[in-house]
Protein backbone atom coordinates (compact mmCIF):
# COMPACT_ATOMS: atom_id res chain seq x y z
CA UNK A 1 178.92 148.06 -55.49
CA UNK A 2 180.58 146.29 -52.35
CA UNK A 3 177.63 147.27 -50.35
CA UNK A 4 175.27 145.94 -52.98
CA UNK A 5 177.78 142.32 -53.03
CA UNK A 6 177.30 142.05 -49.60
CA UNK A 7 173.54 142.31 -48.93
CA UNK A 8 173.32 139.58 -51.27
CA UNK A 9 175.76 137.30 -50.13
CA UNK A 10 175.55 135.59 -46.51
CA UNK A 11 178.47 136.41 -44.73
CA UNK A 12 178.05 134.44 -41.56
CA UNK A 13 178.10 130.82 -43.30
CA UNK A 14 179.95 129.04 -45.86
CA UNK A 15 178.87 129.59 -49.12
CA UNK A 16 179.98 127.89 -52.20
CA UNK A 17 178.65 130.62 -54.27
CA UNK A 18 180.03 133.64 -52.31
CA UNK A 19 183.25 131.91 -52.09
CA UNK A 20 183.44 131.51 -55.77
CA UNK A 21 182.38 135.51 -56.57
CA UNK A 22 185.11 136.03 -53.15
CA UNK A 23 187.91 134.72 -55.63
CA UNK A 24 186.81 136.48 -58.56
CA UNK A 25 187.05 139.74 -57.51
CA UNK A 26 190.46 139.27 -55.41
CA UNK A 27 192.07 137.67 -59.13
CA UNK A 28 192.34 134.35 -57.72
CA UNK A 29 192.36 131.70 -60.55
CA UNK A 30 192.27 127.88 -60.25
CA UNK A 31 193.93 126.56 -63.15
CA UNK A 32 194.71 122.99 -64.06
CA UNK A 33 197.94 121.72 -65.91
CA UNK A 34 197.70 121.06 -70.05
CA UNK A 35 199.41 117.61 -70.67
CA UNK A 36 200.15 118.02 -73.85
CA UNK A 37 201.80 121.25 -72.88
CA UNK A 38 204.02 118.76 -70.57
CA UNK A 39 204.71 116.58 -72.80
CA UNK A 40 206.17 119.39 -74.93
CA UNK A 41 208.31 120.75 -72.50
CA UNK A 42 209.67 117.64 -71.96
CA UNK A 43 210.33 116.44 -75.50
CA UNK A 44 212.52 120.04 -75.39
CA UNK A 45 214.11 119.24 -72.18
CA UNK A 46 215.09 116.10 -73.90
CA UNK A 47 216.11 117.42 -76.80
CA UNK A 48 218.32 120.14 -75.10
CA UNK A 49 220.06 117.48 -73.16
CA UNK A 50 220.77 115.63 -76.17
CA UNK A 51 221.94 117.93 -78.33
CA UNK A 52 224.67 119.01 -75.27
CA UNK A 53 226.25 115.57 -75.70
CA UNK A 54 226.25 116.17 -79.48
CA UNK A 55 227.71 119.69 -78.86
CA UNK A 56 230.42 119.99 -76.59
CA UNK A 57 231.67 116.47 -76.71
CA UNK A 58 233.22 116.81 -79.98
CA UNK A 59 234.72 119.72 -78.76
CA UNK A 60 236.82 118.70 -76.18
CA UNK A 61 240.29 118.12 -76.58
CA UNK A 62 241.67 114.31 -75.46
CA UNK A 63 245.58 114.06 -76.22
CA UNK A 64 245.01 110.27 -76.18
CA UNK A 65 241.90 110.46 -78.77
CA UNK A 66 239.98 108.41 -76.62
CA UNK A 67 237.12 108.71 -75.32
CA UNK A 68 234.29 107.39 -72.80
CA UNK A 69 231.05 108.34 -71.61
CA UNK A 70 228.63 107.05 -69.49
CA UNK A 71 225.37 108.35 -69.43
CA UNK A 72 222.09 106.84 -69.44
CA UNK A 73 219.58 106.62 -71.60
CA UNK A 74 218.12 109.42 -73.50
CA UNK A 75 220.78 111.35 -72.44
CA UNK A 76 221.96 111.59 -76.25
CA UNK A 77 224.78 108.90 -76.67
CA UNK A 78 222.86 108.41 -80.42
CA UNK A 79 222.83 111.95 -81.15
CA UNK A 80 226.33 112.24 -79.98
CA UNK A 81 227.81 109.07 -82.30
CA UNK A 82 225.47 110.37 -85.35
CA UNK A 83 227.20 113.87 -85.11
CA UNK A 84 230.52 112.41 -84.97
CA UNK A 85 229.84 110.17 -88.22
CA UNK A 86 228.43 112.62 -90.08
CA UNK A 87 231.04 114.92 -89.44
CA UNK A 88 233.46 112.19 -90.35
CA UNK A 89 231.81 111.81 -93.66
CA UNK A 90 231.99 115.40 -94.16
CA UNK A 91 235.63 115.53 -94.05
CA UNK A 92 236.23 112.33 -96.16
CA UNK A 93 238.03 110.36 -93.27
CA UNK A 94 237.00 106.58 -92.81
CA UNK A 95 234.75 105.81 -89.71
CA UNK A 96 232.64 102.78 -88.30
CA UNK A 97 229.81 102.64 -85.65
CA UNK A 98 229.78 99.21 -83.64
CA UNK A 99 227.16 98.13 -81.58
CA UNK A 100 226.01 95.48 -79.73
CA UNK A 101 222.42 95.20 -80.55
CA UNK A 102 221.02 94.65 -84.55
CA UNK A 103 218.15 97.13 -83.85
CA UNK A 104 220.02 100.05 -83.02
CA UNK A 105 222.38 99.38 -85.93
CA UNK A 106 220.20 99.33 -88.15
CA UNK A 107 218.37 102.37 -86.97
CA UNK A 108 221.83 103.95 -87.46
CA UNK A 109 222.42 102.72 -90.83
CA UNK A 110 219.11 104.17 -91.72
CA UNK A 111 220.25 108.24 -90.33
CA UNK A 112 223.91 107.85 -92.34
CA UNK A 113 222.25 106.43 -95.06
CA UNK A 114 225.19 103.75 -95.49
CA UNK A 115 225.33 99.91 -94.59
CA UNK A 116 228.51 99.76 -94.53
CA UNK A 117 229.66 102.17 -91.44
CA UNK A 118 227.29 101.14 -88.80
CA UNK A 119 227.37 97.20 -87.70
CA UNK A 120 226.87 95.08 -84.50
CA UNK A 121 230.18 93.34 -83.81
CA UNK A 122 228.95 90.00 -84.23
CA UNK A 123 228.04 90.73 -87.67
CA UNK A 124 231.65 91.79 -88.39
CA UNK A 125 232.49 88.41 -86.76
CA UNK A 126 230.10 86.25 -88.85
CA UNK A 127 231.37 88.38 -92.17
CA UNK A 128 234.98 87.39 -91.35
CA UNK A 129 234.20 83.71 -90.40
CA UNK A 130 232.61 83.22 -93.80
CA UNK A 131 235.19 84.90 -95.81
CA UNK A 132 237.49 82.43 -94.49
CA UNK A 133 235.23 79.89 -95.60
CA UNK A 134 234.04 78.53 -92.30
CA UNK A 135 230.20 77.35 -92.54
CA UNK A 136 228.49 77.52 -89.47
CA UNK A 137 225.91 74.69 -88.50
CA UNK A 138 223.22 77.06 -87.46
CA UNK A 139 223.55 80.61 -85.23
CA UNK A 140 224.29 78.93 -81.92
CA UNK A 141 226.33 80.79 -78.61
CA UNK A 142 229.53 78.66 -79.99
CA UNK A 143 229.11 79.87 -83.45
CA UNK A 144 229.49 83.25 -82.44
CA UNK A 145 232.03 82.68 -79.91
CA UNK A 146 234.28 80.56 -82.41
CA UNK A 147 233.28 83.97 -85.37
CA UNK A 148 234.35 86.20 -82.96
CA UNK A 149 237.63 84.42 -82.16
CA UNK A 150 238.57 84.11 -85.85
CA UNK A 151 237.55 88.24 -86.16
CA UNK A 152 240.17 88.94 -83.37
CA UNK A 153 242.46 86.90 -84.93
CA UNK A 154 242.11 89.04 -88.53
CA UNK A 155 242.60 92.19 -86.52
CA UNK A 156 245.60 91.27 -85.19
CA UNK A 157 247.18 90.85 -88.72
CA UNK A 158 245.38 93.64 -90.05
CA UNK A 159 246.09 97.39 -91.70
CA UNK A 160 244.30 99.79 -89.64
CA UNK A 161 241.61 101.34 -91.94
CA UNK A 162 239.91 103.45 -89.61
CA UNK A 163 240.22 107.08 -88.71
CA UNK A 164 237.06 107.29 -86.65
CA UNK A 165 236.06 104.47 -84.41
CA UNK A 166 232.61 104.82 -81.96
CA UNK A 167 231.47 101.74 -80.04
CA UNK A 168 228.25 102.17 -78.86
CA UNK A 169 226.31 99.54 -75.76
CA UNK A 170 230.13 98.94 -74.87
CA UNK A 171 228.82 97.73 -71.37
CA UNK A 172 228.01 94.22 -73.25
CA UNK A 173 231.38 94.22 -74.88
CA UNK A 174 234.01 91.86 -73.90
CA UNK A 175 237.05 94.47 -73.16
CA UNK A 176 238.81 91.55 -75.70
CA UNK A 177 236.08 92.81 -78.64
CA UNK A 178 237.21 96.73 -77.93
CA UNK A 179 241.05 95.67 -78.14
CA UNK A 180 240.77 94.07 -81.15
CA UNK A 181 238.45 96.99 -82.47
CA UNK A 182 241.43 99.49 -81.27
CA UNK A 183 243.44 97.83 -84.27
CA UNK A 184 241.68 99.19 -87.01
CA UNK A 185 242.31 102.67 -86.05
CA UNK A 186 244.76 104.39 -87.82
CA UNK A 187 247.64 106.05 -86.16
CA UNK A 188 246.24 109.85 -84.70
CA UNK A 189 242.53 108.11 -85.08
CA UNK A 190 239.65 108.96 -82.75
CA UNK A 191 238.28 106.20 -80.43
CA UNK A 192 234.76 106.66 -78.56
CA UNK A 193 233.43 104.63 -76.21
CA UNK A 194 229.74 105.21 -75.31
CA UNK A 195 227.65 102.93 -72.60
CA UNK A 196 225.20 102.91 -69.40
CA UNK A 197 225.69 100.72 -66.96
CA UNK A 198 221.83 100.47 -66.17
CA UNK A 199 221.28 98.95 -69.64
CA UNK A 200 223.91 95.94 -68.93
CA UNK A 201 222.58 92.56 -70.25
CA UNK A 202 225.67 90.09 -69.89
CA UNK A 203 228.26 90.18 -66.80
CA UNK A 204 231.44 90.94 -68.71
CA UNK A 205 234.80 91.95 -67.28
CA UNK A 206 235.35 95.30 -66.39
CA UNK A 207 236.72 97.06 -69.48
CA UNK A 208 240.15 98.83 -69.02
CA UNK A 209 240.93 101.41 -71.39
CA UNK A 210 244.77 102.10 -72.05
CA UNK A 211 246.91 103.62 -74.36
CA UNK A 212 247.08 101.53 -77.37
CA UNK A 213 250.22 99.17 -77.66
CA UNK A 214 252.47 99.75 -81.29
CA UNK A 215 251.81 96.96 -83.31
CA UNK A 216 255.21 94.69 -83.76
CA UNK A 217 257.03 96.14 -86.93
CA UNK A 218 256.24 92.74 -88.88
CA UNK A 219 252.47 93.66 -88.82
CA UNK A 220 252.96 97.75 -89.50
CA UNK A 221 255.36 97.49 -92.49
């Protein structure tokens, strides 16, 4: 049959066609990649990634209870703060999710199924500035900044109420916001601090995190 191939295929000039039957019968194939097969694997690849956040993270024991990553994006901060929550809610201990951004609290108040344990902070500012019957003229920069002042100012008096605390986008957070937030964490609660540098929307101070200070004994009894 080789003998037959070559008498009727020129050998002494290119040939599309004999190069083509040349391939063939050496098993040479010319494939070209699926897309869709792509995107798969890297929906997976994201997915794996994600879940390892979610996985070993909650596993890792932190004398001090707190805790920060930095990661980027997609790398599963969401998945991470949505196990810890639910696992919270599983055992019957108090937690809260703070963010800085309305979408992505809402988007987590939509996987816990509760309103009440995912928030931005500057809706937990604007709550306690009305309860203390403040009416702001309109949602300007100085309305927030004066509702975030009078917030601070409740957590300083505050019980802690907390036995789970996760702030989420804390590279927008004033490190002033996050010590105030410490206060509502119980004594032996968990404190998680998740943000990505790359994502930064306002220059804010580095933030410094420290071993919590005892509250005076005034404020604890």
């Amino acid at each position: 049959q080789s003998a037959r191939v070559q008498r009727l295929l020129p050998l002494d000039e290119p040939d599309a066609l004999a190069d083509r039957i040349y391939a063939f019968l050496s098993n040479h194939l010319s494939v070209a990649r699926d897309v869709s097969a792509l995107q798969g694997q890297l929906r997976e690849t994201a997915r794996h990634l994600s879940d390892g956040l979610a996985t070993w993270v909650p596993r890792m024991h932190i004398p001090s209870r707190i805790l920060r990553v930095q990661a980027t994006a997609g790398s599963g901060k969401t998945q991470l703060a949505l196990s810890l929550l639910q696992e919270a809610q599983r055992k019957g201990l108090s937690a809260k999710y703070v963010c800085f951004n309305r979408p992505l609290a809402d988007h987590m108040q939509r996987l816990l199924g509760n309103d009440q344990q995912a928030s931005t902070f500057h809706a937990l500012c604007i709550s306690a500035y009305l309860a203390k019957g403040y009416s702001p003229n309109g949602y300007q920069p100085a309305t927030y900044e004066q509702a975030a002042s009078v917030y601070l100012e409740c957590l300083s008096t505050s019980q802690p109420d907390l036995d789970l605390l996760v702030i989420d986008e804390a590279q927008d957070f004033d490190p002033a916001w996050v010590t105030g937030l410490r206060q509502r964490l119980k004594q032996g609660g968990s404190l998680y601090v998740l943000e990505d540098a790359d994502q930064l929307l306002y220059p804010r101070p580095t933030l410094a995190l420290r071993k919590r200070p005892a509250r005076p004994p005034s404020q604890t009894a």
